[in-house]
C-alpha atoms as a PDB file:
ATOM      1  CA  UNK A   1     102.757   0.243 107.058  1.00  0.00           C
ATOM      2  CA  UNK A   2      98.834   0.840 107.699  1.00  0.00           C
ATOM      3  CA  UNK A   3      98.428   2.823 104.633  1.00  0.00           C
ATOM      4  CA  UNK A   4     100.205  -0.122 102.355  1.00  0.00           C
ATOM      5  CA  UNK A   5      98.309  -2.643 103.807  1.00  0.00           C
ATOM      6  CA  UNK A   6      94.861  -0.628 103.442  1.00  0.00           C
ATOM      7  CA  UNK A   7      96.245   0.133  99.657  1.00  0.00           C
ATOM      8  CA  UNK A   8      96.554  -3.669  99.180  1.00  0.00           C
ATOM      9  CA  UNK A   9      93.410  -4.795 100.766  1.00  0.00           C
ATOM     10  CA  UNK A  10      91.045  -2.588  98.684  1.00  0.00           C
ATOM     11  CA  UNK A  11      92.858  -3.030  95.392  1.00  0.00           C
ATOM     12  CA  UNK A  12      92.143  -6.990  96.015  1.00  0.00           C
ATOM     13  CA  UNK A  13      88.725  -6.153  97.510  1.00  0.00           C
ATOM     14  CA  UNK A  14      87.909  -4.768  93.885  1.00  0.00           C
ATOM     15  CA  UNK A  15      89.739  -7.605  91.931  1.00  0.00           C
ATOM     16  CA  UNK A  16      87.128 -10.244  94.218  1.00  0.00           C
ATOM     17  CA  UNK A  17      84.386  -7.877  93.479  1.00  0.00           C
ATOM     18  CA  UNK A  18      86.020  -7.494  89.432  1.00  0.00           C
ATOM     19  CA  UNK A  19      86.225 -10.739  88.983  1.00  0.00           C
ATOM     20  CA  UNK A  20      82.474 -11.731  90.349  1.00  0.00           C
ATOM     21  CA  UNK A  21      80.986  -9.057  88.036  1.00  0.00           C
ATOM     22  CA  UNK A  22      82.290 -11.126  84.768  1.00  0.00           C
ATOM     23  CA  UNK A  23      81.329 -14.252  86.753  1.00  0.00           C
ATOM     24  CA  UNK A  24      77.524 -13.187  86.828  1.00  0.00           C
ATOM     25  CA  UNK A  25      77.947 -11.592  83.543  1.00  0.00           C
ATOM     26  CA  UNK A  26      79.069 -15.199  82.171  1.00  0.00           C
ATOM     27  CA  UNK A  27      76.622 -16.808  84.175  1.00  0.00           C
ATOM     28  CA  UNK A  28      73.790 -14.807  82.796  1.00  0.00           C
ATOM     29  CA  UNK A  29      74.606 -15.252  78.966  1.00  0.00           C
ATOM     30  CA  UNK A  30      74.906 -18.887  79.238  1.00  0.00           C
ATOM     31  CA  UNK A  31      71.821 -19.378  81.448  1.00  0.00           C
ATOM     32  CA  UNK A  32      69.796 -17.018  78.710  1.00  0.00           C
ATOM     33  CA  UNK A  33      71.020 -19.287  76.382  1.00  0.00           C
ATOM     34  CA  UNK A  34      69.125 -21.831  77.563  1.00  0.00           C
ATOM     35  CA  UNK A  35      65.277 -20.217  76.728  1.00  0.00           C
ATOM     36  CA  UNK A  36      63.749 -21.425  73.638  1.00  0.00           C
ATOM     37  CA  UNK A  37      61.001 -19.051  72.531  1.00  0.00           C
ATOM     38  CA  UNK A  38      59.269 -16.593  75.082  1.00  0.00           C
ATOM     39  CA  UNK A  39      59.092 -18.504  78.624  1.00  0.00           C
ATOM     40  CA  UNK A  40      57.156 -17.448  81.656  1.00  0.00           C
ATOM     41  CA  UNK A  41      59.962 -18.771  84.444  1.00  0.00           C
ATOM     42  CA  UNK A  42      59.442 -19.007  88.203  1.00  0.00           C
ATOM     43  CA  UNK A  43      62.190 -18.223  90.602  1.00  0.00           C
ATOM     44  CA  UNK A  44      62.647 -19.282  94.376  1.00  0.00           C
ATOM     45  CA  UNK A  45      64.545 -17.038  96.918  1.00  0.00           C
ATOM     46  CA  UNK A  46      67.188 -13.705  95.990  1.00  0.00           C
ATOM     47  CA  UNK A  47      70.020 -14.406  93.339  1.00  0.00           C
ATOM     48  CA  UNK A  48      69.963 -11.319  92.336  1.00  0.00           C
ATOM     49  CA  UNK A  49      72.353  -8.174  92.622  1.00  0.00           C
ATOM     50  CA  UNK A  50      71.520  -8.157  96.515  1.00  0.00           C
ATOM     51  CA  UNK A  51      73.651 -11.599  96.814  1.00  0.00           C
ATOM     52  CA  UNK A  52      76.523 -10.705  94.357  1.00  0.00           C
ATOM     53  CA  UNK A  53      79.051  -8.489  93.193  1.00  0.00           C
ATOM     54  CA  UNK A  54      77.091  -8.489  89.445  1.00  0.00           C
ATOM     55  CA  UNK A  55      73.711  -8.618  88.004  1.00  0.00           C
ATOM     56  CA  UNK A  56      72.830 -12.146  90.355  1.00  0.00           C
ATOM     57  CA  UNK A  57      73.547 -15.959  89.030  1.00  0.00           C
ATOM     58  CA  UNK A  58      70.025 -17.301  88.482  1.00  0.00           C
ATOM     59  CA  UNK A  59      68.076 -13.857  88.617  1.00  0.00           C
ATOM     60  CA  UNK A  60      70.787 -12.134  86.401  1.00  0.00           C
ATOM     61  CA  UNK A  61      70.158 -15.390  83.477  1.00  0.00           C
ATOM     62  CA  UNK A  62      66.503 -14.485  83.682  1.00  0.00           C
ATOM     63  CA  UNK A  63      66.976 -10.851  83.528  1.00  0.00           C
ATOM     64  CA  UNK A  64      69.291 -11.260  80.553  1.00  0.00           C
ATOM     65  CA  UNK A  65      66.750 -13.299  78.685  1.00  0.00           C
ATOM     66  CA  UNK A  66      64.584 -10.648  79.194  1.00  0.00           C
ATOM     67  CA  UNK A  67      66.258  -8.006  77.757  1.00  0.00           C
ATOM     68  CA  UNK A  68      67.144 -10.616  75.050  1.00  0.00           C
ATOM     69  CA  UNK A  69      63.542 -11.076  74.648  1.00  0.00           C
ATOM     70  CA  UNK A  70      63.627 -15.123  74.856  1.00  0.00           C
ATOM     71  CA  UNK A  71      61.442 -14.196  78.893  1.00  0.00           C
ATOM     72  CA  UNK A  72      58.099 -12.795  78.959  1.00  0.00           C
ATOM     73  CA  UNK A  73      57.332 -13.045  82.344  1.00  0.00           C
ATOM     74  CA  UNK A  74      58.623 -13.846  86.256  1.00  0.00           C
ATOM     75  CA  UNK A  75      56.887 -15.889  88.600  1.00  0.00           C
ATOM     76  CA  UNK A  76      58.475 -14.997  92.357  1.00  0.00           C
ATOM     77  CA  UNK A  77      57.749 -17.364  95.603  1.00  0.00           C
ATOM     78  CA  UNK A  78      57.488 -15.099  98.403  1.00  0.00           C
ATOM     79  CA  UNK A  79      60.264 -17.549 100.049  1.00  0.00           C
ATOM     80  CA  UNK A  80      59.218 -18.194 103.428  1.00  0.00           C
ATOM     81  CA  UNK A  81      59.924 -17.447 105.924  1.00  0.00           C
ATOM     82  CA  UNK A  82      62.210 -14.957 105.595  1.00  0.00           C
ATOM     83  CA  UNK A  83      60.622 -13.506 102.144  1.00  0.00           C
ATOM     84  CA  UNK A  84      63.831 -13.205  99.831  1.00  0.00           C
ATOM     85  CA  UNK A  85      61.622 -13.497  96.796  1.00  0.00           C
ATOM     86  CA  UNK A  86      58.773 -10.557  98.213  1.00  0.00           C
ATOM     87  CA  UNK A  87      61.103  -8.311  99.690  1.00  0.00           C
ATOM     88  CA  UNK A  88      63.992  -8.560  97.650  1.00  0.00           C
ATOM     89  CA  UNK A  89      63.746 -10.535  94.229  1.00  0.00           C
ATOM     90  CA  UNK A  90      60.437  -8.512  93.565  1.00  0.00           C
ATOM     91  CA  UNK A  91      62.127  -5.112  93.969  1.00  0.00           C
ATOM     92  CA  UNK A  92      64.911  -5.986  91.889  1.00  0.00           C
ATOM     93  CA  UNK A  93      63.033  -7.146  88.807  1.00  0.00           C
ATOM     94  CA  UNK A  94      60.528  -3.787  89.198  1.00  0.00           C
ATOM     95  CA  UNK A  95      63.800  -1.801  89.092  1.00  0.00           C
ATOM     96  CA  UNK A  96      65.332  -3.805  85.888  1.00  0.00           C
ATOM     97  CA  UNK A  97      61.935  -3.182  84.578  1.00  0.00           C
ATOM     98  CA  UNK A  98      61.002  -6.772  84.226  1.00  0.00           C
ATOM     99  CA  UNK A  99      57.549  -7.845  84.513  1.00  0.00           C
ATOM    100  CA  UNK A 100      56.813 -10.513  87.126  1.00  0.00           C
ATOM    101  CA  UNK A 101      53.995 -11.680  90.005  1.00  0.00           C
ATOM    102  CA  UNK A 102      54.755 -13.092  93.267  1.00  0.00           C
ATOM    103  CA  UNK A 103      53.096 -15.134  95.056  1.00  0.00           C
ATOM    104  CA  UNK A 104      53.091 -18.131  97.739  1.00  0.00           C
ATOM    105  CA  UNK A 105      55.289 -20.495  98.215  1.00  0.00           C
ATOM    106  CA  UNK A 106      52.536 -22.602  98.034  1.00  0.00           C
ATOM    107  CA  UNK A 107      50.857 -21.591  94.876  1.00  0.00           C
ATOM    108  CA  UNK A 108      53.630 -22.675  92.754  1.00  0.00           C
ATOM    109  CA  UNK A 109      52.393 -26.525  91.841  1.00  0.00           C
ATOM    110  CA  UNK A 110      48.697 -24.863  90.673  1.00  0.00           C
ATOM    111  CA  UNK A 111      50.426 -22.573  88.734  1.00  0.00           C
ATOM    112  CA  UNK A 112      52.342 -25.280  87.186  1.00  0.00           C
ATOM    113  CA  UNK A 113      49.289 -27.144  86.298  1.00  0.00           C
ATOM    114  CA  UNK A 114      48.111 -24.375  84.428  1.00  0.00           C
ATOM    115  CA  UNK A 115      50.767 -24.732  81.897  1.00  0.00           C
ATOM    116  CA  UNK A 116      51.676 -20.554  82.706  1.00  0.00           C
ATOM    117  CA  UNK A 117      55.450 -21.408  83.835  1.00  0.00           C
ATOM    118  CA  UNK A 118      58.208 -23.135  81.054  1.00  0.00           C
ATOM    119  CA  UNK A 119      61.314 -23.201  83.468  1.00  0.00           C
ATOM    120  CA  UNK A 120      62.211 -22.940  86.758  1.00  0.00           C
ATOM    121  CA  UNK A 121      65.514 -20.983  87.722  1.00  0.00           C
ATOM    122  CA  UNK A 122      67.167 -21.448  91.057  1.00  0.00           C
ATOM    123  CA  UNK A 123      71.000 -20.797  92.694  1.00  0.00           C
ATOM    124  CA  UNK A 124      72.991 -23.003  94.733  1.00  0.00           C
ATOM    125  CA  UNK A 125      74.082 -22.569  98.258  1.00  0.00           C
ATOM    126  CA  UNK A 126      76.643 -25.713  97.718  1.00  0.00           C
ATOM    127  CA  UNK A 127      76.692 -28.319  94.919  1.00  0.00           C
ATOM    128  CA  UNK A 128      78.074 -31.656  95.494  1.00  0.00           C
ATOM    129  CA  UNK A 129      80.452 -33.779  93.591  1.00  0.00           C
ATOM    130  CA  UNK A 130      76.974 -35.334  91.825  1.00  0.00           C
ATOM    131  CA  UNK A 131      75.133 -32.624  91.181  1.00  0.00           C
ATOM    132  CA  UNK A 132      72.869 -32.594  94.344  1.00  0.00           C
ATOM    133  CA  UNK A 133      72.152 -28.820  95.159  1.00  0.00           C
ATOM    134  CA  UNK A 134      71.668 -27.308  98.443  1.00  0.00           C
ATOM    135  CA  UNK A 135      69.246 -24.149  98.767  1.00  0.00           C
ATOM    136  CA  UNK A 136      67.058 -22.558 100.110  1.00  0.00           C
ATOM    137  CA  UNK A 137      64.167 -24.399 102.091  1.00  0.00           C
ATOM    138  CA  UNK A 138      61.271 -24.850  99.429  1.00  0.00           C
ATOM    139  CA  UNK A 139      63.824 -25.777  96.487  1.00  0.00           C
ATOM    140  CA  UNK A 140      63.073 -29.272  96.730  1.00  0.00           C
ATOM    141  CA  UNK A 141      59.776 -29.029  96.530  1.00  0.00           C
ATOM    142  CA  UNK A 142      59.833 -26.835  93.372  1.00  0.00           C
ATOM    143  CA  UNK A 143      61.899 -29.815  91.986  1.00  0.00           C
ATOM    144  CA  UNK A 144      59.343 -32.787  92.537  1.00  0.00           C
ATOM    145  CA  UNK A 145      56.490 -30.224  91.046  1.00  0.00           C
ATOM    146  CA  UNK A 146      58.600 -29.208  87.855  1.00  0.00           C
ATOM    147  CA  UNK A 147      59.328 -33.273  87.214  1.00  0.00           C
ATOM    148  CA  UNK A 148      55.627 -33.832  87.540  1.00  0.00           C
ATOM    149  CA  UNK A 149      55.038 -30.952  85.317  1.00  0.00           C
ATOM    150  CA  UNK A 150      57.557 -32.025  82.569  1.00  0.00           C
ATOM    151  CA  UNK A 151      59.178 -28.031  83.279  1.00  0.00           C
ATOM    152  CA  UNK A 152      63.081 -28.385  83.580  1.00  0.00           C
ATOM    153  CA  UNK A 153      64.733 -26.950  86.445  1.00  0.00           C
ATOM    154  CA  UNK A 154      67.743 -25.079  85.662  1.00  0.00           C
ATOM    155  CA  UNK A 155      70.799 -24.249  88.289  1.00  0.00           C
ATOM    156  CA  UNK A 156      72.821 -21.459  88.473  1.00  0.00           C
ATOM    157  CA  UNK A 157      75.719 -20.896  90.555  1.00  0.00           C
ATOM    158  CA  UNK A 158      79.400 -19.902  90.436  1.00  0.00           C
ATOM    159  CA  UNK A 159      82.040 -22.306  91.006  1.00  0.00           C
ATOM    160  CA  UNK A 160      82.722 -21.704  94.176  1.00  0.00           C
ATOM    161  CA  UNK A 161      79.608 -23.260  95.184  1.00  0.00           C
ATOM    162  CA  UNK A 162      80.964 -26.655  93.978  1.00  0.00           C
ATOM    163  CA  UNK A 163      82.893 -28.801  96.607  1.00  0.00           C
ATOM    164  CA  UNK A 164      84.072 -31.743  94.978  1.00  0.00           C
ATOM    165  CA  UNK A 165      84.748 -33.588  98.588  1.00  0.00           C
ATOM    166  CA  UNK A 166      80.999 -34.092  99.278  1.00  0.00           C
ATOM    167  CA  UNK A 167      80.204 -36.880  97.294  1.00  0.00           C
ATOM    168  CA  UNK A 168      76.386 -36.553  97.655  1.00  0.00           C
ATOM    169  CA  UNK A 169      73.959 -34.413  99.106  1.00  0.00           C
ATOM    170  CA  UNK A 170      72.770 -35.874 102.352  1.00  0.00           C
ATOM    171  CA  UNK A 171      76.308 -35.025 103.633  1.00  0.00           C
ATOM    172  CA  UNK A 172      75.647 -31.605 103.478  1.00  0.00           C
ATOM    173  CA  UNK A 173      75.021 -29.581 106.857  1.00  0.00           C
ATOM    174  CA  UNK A 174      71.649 -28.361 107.090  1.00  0.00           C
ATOM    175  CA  UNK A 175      71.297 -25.500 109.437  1.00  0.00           C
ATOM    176  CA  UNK A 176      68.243 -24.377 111.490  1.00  0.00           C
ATOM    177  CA  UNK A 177      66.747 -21.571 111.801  1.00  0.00           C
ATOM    178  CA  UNK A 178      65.403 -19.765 115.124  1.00  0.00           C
ATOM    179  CA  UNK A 179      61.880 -20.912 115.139  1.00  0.00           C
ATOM    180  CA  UNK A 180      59.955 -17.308 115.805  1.00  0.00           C
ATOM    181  CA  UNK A 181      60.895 -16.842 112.101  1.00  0.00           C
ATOM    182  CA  UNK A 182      58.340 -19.277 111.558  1.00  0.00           C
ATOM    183  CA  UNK A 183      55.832 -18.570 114.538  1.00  0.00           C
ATOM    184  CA  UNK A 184      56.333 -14.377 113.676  1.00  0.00           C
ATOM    185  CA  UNK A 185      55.972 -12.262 110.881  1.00  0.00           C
ATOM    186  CA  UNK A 186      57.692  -8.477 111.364  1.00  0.00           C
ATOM    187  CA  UNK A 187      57.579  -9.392 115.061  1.00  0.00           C
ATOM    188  CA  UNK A 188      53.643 -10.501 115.796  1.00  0.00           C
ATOM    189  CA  UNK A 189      52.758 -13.620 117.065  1.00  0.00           C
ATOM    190  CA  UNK A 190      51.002 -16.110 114.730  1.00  0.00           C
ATOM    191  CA  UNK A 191      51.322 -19.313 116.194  1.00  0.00           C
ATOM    192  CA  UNK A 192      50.296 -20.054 119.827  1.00  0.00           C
ATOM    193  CA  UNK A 193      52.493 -19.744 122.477  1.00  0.00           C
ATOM    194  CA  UNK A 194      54.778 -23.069 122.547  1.00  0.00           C
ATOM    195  CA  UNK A 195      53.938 -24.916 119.694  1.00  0.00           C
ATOM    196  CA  UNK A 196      56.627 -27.132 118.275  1.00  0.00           C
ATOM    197  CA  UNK A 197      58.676 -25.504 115.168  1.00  0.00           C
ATOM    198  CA  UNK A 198      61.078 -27.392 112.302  1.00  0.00           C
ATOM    199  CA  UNK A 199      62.779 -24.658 110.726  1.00  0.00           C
ATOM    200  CA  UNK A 200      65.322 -25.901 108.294  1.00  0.00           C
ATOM    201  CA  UNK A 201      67.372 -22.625 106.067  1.00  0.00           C
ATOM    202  CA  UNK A 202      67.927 -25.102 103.705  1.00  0.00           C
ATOM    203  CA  UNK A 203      66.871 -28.153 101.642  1.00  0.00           C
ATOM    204  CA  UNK A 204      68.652 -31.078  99.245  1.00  0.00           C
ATOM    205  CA  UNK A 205      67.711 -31.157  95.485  1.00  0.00           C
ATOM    206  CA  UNK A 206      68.763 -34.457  94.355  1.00  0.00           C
ATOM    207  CA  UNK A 207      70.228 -34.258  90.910  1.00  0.00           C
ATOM    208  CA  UNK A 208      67.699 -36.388  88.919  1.00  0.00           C
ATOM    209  CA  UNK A 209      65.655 -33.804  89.487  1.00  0.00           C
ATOM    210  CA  UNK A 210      67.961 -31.203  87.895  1.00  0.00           C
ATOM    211  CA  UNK A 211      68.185 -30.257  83.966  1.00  0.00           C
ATOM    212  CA  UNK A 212      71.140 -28.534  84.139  1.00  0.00           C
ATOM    213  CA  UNK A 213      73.580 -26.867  86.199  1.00  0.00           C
ATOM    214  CA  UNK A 214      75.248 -23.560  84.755  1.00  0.00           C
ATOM    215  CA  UNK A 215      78.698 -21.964  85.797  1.00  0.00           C
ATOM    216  CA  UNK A 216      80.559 -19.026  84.604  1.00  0.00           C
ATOM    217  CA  UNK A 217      83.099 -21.935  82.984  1.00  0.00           C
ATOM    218  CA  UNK A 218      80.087 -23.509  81.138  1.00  0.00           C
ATOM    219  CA  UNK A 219      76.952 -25.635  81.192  1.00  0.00           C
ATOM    220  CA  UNK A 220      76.610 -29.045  82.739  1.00  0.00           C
ATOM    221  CA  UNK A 221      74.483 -31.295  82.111  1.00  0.00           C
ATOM    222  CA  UNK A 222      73.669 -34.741  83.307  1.00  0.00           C
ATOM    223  CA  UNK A 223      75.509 -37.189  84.039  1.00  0.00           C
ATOM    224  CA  UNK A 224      76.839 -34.374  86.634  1.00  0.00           C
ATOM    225  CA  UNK A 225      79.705 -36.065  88.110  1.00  0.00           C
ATOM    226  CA  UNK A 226      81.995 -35.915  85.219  1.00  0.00           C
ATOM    227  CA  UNK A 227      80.739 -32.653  84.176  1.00  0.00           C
ATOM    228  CA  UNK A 228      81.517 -31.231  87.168  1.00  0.00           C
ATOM    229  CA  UNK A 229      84.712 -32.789  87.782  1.00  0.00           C
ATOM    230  CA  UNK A 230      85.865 -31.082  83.964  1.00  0.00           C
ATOM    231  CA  UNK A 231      84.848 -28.128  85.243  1.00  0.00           C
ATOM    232  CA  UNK A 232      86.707 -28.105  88.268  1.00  0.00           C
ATOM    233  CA  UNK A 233      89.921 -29.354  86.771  1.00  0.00           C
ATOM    234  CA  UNK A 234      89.645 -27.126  83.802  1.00  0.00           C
ATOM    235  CA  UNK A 235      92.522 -24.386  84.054  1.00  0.00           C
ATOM    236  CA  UNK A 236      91.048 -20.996  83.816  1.00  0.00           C
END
């Protein structure tokens, strides 16, 4: 009957949302775990509480090492175009009481070459087989400047953002986005009328470019095929 049905929906609703509350909560000691010292770490997009049913995959690591006392400070890209990082990451470290500055997308390589950022904490939209990432558009880029910087870029994400039948990254879908999110901001015009727009969601991290990948079943490092393939195949 309707009232059954509703019964068994919710009490597996809450299981899902049980069961991705230890997930981040994993997720966040092993990724703390991975701080040596007090860092200053810069973080692209929202992983936070906003995206999950815990404390966030990357953003929950980084708030943990806070309170742990192994991260001094957060660096936030504003994430364009949409601005995850301004509107969303920013409000959730002010209201975990974590200090951090945001700024431009853009900004992020100077700020590098000033020495003021130790790691560099992302999630995962999809991981394939060898460890190429998909995320958000402007990932990529924070991967090239971290390798020229000698700053390793760490990768958190659940499981479930594994698939195991794309072999590498360039099979992975890219969509793209409307283009007045790029030629608007809150709804006014800043491009001219017309112009041509490329408006990717997402980008392709290639995996040489990655430190290490953490899950709530443990941390991989390279090489990431077999690591993630014992992860996968590991019984839980």
């Amino acid at each position: 009957d309707a009232q059954s049905l509703r019964d068994r929906l919710l009490a597996s609703a809450l299981q899902i949302h049980e069961a991705d509350r230890a997930s981040c909560r994993q997720m966040a000691l092993l990724g703390a775990s991975l701080f040596s010292g007090r860092v200053q770490v810069l973080t692209h997009c929202n992983t936070g509480a906003l995206a999950t049913g815990g404390e966030g995959t990357a953003l929950g690591a980084i708030i943990e090492g806070y309170r742990q006392g192994a991260v001094s400070h957060v660096f936030v890209d504003e994430t364009r175009p949409l601005l995850q990082g301004a509107r969303l990451t920013a409000w959730e470290l002010l209201r975990n009481g974590v200090p951090m500055t945001l700024l431009t997308d853009s900004t992020a390589g100077f700020l590098m070459s000033q020495g003021k950022v130790q790691a560099v904490l992302v999630g995962a939209d999809r991981i394939a087989a060898n460890g190429d990432i998909a995320n958000k558009v402007g990932t990529y880029s924070l991967g090239v400047l971290a390798e020229k910087h000698a700053i390793p870029m760490y990768v958190v994400a659940p499981c479930s953002t594994i698939d195991m039948s794309v072999g590498s990254g360039e099979w992975i879908p890219i969509e793209e986005r409307d283009p007045g999110e790029v030629t608007k901001v809150g709804g006014v015009q800043l491009a001219p009328e017309g112009v041509g727009v490329y408006a990717p969601a997402f980008d392709v991290t290639p995996n040489q470019l990655i430190s290490a990948i953490v899950t709530e079943r443990g941390i991989i490092r390279p090489p990431f095929a077999q690591g993630l393939k014992a992860v996968m195949t590991r019984e839980e």
